[in-house]
PDB file of N, CA and C in Angstrom:
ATOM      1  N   UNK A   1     126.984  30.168 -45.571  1.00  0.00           N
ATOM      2  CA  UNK A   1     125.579  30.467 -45.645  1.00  0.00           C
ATOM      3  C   UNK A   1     125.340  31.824 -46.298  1.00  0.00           C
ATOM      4  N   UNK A   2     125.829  32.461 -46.076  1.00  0.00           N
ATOM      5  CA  UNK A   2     125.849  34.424 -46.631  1.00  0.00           C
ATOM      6  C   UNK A   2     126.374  33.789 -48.180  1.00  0.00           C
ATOM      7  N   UNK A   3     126.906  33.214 -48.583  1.00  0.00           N
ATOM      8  CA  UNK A   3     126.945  32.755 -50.096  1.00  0.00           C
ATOM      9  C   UNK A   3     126.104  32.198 -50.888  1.00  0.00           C
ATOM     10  N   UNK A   4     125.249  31.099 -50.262  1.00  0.00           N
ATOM     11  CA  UNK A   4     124.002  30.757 -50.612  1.00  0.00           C
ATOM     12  C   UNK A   4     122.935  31.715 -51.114  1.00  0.00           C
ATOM     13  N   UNK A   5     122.781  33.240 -49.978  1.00  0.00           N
ATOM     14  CA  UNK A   5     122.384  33.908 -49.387  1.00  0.00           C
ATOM     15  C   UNK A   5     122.451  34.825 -50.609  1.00  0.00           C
ATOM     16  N   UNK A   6     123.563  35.339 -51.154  1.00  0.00           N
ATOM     17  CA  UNK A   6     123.985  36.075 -51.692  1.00  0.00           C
ATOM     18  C   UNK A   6     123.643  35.931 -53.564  1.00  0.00           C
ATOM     19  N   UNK A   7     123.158  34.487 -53.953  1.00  0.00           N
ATOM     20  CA  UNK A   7     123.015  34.047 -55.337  1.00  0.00           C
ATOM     21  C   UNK A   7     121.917  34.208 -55.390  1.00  0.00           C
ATOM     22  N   UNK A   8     121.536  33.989 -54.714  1.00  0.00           N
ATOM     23  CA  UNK A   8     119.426  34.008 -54.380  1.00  0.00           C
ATOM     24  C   UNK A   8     119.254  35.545 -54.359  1.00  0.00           C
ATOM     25  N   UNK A   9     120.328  36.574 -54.194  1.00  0.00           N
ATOM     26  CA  UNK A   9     119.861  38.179 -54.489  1.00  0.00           C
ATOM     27  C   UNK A   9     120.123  38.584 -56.029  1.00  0.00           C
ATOM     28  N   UNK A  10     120.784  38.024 -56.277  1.00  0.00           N
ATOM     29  CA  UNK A  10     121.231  38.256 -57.716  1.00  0.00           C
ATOM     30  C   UNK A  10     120.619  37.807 -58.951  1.00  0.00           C
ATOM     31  N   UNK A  11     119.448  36.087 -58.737  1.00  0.00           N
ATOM     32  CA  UNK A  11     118.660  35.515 -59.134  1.00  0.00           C
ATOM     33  C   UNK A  11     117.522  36.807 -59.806  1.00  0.00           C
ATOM     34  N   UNK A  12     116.710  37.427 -59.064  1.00  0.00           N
ATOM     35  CA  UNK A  12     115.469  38.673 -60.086  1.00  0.00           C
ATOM     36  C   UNK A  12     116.374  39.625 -61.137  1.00  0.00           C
ATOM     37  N   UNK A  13     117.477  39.921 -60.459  1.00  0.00           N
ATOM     38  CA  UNK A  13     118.362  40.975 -61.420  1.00  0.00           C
ATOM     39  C   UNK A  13     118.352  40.090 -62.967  1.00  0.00           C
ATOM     40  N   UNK A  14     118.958  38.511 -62.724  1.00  0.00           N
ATOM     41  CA  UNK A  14     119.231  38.026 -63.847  1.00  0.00           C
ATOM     42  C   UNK A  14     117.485  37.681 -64.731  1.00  0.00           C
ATOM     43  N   UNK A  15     116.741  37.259 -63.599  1.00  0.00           N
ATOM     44  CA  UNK A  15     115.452  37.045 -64.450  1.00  0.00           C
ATOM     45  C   UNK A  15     115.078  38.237 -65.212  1.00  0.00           C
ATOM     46  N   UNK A  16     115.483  39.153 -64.831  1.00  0.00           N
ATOM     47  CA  UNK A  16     114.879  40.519 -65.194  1.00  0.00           C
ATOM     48  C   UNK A  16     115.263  40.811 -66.880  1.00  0.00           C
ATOM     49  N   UNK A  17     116.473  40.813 -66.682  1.00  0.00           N
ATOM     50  CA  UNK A  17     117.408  40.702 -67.897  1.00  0.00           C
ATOM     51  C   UNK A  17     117.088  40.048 -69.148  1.00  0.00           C
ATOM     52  N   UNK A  18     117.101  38.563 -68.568  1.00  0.00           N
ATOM     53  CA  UNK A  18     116.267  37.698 -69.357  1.00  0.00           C
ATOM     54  C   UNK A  18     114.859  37.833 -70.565  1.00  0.00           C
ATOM     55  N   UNK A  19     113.796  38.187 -69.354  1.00  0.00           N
ATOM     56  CA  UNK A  19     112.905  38.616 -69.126  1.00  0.00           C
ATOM     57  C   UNK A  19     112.835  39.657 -70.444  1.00  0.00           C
ATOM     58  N   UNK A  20     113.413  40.439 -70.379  1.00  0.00           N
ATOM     59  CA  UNK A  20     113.413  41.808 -71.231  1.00  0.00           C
ATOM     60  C   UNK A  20     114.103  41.977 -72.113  1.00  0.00           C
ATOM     61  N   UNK A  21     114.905  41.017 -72.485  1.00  0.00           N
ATOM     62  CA  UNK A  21     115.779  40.568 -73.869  1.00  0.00           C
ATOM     63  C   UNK A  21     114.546  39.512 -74.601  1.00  0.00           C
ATOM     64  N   UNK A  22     113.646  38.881 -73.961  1.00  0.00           N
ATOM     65  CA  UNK A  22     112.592  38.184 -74.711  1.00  0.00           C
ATOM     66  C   UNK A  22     111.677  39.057 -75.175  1.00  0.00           C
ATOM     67  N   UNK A  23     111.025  39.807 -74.328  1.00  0.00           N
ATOM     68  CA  UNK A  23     110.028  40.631 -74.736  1.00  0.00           C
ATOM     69  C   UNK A  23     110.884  41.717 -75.903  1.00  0.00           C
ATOM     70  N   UNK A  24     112.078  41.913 -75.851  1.00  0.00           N
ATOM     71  CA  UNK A  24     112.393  42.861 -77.218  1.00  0.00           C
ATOM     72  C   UNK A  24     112.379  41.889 -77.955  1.00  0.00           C
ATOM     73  N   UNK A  25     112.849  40.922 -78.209  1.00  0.00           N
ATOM     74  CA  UNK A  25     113.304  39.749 -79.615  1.00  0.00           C
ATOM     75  C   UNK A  25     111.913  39.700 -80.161  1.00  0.00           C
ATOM     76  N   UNK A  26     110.898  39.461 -79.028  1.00  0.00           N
ATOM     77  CA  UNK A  26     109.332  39.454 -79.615  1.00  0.00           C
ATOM     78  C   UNK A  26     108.657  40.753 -80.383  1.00  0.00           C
ATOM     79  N   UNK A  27     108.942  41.992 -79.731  1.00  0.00           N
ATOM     80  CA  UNK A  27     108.807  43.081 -80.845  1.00  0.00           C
ATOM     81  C   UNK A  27     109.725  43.096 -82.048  1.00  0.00           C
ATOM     82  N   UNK A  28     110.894  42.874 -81.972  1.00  0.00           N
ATOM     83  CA  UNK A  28     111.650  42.990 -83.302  1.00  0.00           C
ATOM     84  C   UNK A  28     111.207  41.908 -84.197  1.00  0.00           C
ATOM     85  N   UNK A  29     110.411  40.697 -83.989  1.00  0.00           N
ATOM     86  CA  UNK A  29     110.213  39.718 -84.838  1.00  0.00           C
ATOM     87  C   UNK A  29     108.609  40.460 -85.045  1.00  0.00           C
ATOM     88  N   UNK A  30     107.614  41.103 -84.421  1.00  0.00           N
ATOM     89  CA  UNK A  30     106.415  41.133 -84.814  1.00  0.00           C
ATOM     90  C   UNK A  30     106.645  42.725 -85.952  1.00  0.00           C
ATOM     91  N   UNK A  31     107.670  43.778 -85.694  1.00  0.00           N
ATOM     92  CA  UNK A  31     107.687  45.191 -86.838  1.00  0.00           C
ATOM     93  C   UNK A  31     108.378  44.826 -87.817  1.00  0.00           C
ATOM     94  N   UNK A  32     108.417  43.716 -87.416  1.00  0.00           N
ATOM     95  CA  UNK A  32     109.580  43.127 -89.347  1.00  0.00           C
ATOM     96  C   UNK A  32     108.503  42.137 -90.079  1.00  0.00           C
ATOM     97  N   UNK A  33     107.329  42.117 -89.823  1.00  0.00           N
ATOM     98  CA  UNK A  33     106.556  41.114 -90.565  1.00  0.00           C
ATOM     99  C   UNK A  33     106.402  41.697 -91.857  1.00  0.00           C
ATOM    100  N   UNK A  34     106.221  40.859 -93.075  1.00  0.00           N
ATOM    101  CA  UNK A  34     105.577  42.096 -94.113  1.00  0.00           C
ATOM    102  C   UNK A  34     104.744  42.765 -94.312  1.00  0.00           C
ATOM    103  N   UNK A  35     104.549  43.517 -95.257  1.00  0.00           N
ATOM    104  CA  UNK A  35     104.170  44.232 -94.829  1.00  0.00           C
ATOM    105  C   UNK A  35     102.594  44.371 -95.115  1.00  0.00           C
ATOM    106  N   UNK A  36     102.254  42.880 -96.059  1.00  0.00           N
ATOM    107  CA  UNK A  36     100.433  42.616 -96.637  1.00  0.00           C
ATOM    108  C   UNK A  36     100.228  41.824 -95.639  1.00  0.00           C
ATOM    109  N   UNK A  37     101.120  40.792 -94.664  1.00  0.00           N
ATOM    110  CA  UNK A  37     100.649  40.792 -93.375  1.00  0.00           C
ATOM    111  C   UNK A  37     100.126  41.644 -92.350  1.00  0.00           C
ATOM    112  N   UNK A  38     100.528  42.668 -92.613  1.00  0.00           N
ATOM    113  CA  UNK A  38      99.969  43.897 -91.568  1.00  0.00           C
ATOM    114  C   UNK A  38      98.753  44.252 -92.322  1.00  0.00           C
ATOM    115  N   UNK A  39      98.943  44.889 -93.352  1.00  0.00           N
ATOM    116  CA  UNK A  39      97.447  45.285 -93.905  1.00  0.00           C
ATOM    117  C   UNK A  39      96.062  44.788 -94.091  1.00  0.00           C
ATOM    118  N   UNK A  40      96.527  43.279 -93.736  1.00  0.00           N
ATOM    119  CA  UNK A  40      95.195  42.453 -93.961  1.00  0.00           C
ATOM    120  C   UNK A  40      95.028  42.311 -95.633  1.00  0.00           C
ATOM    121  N   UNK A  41      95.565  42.528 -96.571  1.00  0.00           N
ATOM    122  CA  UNK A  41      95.348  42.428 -98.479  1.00  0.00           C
ATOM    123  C   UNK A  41      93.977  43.276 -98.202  1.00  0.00           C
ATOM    124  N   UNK A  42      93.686  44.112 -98.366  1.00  0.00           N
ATOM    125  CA  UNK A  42      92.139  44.358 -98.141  1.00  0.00           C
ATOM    126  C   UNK A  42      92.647  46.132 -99.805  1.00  0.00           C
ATOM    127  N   UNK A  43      93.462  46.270-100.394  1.00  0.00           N
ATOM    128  CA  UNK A  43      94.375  46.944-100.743  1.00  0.00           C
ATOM    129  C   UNK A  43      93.219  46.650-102.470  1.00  0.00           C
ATOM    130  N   UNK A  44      92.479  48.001-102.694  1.00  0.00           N
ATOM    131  CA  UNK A  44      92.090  47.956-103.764  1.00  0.00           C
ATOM    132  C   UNK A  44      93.010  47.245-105.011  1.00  0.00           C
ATOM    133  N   UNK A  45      93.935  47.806-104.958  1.00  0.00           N
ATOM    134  CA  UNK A  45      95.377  47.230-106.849  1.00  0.00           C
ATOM    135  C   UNK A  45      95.099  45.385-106.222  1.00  0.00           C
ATOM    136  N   UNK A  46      94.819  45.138-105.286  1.00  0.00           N
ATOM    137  CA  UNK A  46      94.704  43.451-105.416  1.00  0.00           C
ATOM    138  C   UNK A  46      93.574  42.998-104.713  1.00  0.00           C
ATOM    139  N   UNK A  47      92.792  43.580-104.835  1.00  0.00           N
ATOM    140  CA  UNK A  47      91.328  42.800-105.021  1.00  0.00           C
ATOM    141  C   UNK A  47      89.912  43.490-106.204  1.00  0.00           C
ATOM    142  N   UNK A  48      89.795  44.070-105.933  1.00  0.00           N
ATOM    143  CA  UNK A  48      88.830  44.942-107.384  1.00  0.00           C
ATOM    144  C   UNK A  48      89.640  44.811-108.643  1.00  0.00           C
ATOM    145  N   UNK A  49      91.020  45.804-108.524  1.00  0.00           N
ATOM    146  CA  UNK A  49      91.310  45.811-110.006  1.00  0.00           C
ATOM    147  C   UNK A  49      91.846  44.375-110.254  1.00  0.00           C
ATOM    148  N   UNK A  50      92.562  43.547-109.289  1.00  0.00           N
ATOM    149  CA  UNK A  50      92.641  42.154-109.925  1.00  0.00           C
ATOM    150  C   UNK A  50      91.624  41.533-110.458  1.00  0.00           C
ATOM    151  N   UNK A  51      90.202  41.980-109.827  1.00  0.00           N
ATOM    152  CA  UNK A  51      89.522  40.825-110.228  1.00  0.00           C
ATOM    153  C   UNK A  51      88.738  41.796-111.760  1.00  0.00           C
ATOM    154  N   UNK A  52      88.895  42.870-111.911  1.00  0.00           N
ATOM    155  CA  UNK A  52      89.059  43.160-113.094  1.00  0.00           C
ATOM    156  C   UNK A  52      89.670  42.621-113.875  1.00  0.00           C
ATOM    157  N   UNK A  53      91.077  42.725-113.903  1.00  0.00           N
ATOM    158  CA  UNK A  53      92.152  42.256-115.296  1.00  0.00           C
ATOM    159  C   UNK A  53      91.958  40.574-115.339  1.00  0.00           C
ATOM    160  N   UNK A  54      91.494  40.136-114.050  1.00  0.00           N
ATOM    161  CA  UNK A  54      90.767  38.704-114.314  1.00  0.00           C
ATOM    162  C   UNK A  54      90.258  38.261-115.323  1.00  0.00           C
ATOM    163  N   UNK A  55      88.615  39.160-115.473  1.00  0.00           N
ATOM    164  CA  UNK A  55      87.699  39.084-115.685  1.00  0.00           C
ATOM    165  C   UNK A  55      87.803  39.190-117.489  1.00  0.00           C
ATOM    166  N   UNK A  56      88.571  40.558-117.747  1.00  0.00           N
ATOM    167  CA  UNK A  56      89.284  41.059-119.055  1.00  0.00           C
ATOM    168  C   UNK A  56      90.281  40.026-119.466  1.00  0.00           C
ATOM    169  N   UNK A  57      91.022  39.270-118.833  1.00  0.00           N
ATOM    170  CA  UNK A  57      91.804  38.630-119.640  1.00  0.00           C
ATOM    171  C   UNK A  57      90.993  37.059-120.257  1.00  0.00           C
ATOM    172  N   UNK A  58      89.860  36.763-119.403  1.00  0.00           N
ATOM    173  CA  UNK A  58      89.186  35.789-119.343  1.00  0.00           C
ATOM    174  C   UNK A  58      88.173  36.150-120.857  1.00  0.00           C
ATOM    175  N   UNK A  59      88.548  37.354-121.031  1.00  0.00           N
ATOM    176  CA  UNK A  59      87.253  37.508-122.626  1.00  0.00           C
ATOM    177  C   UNK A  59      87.901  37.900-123.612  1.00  0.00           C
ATOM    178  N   UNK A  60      88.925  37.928-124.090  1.00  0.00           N
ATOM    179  CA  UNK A  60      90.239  37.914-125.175  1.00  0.00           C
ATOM    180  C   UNK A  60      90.273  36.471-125.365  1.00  0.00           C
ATOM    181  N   UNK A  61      90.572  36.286-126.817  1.00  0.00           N
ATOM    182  CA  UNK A  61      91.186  35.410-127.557  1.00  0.00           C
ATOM    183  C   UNK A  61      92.578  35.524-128.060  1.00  0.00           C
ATOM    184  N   UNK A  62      92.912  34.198-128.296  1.00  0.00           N
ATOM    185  CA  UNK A  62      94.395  33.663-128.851  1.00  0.00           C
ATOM    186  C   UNK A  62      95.531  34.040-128.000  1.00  0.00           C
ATOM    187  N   UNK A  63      96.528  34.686-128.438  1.00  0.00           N
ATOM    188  CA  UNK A  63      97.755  35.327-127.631  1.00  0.00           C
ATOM    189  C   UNK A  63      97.406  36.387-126.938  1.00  0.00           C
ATOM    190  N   UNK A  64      96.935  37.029-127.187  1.00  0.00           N
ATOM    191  CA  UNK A  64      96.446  38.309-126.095  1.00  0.00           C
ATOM    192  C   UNK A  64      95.885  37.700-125.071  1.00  0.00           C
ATOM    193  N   UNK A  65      94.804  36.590-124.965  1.00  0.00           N
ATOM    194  CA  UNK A  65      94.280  36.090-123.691  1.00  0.00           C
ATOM    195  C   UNK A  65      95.886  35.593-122.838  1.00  0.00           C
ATOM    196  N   UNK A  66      96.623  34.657-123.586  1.00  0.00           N
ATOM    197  CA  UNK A  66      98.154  34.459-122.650  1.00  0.00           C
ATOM    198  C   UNK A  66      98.532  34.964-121.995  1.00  0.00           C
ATOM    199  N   UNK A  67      98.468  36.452-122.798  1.00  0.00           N
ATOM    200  CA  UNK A  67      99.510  37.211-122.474  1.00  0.00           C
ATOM    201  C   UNK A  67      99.016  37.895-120.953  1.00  0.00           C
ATOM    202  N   UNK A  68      98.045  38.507-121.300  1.00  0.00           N
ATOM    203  CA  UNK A  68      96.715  38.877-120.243  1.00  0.00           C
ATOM    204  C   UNK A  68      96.597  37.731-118.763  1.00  0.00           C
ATOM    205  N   UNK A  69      96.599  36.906-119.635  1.00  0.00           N
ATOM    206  CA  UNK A  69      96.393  35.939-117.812  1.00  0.00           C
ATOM    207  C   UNK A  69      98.252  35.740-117.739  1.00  0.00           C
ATOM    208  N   UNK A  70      99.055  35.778-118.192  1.00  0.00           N
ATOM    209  CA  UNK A  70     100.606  36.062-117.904  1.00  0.00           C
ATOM    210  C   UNK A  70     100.758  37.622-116.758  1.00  0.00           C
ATOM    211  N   UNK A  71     100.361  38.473-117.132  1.00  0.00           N
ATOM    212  CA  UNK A  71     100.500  39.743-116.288  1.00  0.00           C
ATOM    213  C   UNK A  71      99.956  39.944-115.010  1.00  0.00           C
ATOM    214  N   UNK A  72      98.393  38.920-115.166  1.00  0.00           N
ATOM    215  CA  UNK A  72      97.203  38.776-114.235  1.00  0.00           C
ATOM    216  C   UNK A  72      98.235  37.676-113.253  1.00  0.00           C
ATOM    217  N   UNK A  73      98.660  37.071-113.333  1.00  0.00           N
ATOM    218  CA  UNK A  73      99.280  35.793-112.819  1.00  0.00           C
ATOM    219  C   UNK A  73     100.689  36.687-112.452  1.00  0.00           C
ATOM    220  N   UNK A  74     101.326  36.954-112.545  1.00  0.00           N
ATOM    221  CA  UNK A  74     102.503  38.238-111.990  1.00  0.00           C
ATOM    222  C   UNK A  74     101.551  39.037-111.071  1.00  0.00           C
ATOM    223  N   UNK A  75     100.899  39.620-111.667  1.00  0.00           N
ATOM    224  CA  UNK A  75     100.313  40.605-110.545  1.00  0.00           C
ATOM    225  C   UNK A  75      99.953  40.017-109.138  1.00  0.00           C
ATOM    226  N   UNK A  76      99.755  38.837-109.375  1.00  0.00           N
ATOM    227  CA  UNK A  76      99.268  38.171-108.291  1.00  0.00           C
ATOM    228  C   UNK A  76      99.897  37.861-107.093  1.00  0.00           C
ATOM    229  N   UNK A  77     100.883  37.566-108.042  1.00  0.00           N
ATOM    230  CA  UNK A  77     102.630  36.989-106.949  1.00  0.00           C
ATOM    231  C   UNK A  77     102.961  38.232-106.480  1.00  0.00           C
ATOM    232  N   UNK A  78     102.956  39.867-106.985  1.00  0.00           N
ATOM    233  CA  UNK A  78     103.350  40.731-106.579  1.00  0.00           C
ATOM    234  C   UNK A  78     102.760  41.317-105.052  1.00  0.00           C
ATOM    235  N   UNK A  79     101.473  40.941-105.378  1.00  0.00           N
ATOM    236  CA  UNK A  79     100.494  40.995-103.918  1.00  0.00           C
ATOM    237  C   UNK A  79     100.560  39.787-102.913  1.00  0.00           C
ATOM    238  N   UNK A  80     100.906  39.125-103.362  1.00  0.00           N
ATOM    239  CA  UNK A  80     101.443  38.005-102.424  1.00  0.00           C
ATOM    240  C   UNK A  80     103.034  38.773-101.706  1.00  0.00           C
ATOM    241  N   UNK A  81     103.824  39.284-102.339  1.00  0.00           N
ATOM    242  CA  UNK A  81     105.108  39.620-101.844  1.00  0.00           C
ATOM    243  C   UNK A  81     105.015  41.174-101.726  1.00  0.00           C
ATOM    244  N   UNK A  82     103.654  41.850-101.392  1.00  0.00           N
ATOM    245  CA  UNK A  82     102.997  42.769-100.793  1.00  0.00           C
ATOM    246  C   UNK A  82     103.690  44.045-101.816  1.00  0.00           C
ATOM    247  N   UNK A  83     103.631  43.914-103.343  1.00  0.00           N
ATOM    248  CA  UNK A  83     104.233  45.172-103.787  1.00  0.00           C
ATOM    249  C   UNK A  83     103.039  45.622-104.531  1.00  0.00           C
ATOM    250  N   UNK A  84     102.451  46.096-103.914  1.00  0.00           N
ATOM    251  CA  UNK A  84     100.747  46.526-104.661  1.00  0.00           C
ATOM    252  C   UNK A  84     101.008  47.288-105.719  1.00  0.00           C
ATOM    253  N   UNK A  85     102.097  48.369-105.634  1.00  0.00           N
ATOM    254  CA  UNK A  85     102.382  49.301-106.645  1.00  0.00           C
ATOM    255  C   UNK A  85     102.554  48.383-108.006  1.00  0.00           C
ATOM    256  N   UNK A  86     103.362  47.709-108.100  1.00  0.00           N
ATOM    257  CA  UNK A  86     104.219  47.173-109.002  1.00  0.00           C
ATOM    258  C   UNK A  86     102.842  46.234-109.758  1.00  0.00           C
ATOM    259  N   UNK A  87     102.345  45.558-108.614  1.00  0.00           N
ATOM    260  CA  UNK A  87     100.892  44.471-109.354  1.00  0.00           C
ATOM    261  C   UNK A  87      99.807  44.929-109.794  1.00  0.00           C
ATOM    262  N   UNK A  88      99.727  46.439-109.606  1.00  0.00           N
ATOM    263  CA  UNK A  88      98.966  47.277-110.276  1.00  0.00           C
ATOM    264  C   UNK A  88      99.172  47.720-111.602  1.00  0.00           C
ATOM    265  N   UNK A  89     100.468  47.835-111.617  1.00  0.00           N
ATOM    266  CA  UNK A  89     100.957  47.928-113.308  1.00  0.00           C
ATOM    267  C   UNK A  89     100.299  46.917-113.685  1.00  0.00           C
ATOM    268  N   UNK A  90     100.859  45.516-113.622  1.00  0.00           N
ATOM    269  CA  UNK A  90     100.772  44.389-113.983  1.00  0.00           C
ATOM    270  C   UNK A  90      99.426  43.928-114.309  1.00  0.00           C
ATOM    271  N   UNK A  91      98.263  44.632-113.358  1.00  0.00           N
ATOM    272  CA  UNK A  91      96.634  44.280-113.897  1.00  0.00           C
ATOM    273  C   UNK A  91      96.212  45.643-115.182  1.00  0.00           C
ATOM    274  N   UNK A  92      96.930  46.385-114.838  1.00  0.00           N
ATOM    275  CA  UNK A  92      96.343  47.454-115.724  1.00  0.00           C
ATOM    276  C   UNK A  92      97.229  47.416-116.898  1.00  0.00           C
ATOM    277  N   UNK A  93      98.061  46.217-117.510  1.00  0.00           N
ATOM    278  CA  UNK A  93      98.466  46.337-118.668  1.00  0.00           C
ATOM    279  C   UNK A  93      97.519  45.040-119.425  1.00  0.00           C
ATOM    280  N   UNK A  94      97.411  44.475-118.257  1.00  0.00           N
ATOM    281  CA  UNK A  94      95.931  43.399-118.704  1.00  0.00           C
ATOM    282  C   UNK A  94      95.073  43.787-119.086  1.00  0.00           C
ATOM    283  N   UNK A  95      94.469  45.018-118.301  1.00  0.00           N
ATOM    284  CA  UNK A  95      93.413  45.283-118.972  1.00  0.00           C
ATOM    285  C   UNK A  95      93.457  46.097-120.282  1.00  0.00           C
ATOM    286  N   UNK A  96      95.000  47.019-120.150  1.00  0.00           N
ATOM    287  CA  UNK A  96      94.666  47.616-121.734  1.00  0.00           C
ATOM    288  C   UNK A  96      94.840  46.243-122.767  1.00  0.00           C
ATOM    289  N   UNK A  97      95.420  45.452-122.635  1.00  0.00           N
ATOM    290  CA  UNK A  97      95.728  44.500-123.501  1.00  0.00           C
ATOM    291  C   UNK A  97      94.251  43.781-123.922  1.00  0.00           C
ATOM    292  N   UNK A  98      93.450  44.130-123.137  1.00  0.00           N
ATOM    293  CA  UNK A  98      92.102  43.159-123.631  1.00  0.00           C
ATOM    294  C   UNK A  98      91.271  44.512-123.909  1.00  0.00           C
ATOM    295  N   UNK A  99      91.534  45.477-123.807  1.00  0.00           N
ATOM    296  CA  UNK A  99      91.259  46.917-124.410  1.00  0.00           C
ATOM    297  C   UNK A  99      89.897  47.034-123.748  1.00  0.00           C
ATOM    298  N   UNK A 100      90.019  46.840-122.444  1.00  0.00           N
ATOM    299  CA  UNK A 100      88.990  47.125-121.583  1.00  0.00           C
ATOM    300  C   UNK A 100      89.895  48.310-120.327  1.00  0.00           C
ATOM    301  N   UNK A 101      88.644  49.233-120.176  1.00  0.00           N
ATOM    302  CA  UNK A 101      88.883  50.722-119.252  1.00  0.00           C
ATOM    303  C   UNK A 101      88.757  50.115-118.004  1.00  0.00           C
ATOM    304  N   UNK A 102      89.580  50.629-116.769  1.00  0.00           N
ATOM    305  CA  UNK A 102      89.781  50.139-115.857  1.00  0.00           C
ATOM    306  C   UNK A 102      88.774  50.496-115.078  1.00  0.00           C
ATOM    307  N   UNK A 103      87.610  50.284-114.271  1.00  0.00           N
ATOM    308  CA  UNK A 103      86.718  50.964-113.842  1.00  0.00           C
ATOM    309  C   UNK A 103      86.966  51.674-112.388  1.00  0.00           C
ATOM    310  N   UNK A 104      86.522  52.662-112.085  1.00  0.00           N
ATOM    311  CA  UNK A 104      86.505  53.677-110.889  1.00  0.00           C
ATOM    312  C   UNK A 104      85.796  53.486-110.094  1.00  0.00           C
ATOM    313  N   UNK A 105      85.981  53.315-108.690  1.00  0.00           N
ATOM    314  CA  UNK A 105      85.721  53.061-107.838  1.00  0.00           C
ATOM    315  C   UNK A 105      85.899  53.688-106.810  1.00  0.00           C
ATOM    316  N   UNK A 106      85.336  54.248-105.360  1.00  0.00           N
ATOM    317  CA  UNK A 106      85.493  54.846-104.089  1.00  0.00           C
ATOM    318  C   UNK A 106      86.598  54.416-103.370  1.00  0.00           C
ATOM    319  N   UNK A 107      86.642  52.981-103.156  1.00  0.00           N
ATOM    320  CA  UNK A 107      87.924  51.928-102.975  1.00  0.00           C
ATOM    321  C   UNK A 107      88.584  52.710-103.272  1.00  0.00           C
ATOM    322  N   UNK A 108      88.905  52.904-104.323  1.00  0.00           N
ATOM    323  CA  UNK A 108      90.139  53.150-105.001  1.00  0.00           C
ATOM    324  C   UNK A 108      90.933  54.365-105.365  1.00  0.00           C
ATOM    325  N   UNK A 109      90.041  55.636-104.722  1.00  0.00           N
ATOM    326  CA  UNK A 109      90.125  56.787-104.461  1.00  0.00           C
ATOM    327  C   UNK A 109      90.643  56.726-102.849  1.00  0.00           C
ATOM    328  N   UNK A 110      90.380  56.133-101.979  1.00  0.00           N
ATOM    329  CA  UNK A 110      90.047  55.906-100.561  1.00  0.00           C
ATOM    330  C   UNK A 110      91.775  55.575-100.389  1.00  0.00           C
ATOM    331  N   UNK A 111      92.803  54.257-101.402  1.00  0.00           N
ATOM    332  CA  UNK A 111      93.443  54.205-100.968  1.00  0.00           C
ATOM    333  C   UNK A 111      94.846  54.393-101.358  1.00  0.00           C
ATOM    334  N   UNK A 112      94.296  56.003-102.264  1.00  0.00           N
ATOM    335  CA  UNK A 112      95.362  56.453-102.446  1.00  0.00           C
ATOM    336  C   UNK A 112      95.708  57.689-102.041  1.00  0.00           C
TER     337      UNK A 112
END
């Protein structure tokens, strides 16, 4: 009976354990998310100036329009795989390519 007795004390120690190896696995899976998951995309280089080099590649003709919605279309994937830096190049070579000035904005002072 004192053996019975004795597993049933040891039972909270092990829940405990348990217990607190879950709750870490759950923080280490929520600070490793990426990282435009955390930000919400709300990230001026992919929403204003995208929808700039959009807008610019959409009013060029022949190969320059290609090329323009080619960079616009990269930039895109870059903000999808949260590298704002990099997809910012990528809209602002759109826009020199359709030889339109990138316009200024508060945004865009704000998030740098």
């Amino acid at each position: 009976m004192s053996n019975q007795l004795s597993s049933f004390r040891r039972f909270p120690s092990a829940f405990a354990i348990v217990a607190a190896s879950a709750l870490a696995f759950t923080g280490l899976i929520a600070s490793t998310s990426p990282a435009y998951a955390q930000t919400g995309g709300n990230d001026y280089r992919c929403s204003g100036l995208a929808e700039q080099a959009y807008v610019a590649s959409n009013g060029v003709e022949g190969t320059k329009q290609a090329n323009a919605k080619r960079f616009v279309a990269t930039g895109k994937k870059l903000c999808e795989a949260g590298n704002e830096r990099a997809a910012a190049k990528q809209f602002r070579a759109a826009l020199k390519l359709a030889g339109v000035a990138e316009v200024e904005t508060d945004a865009k002072m704000a998030s740098r």
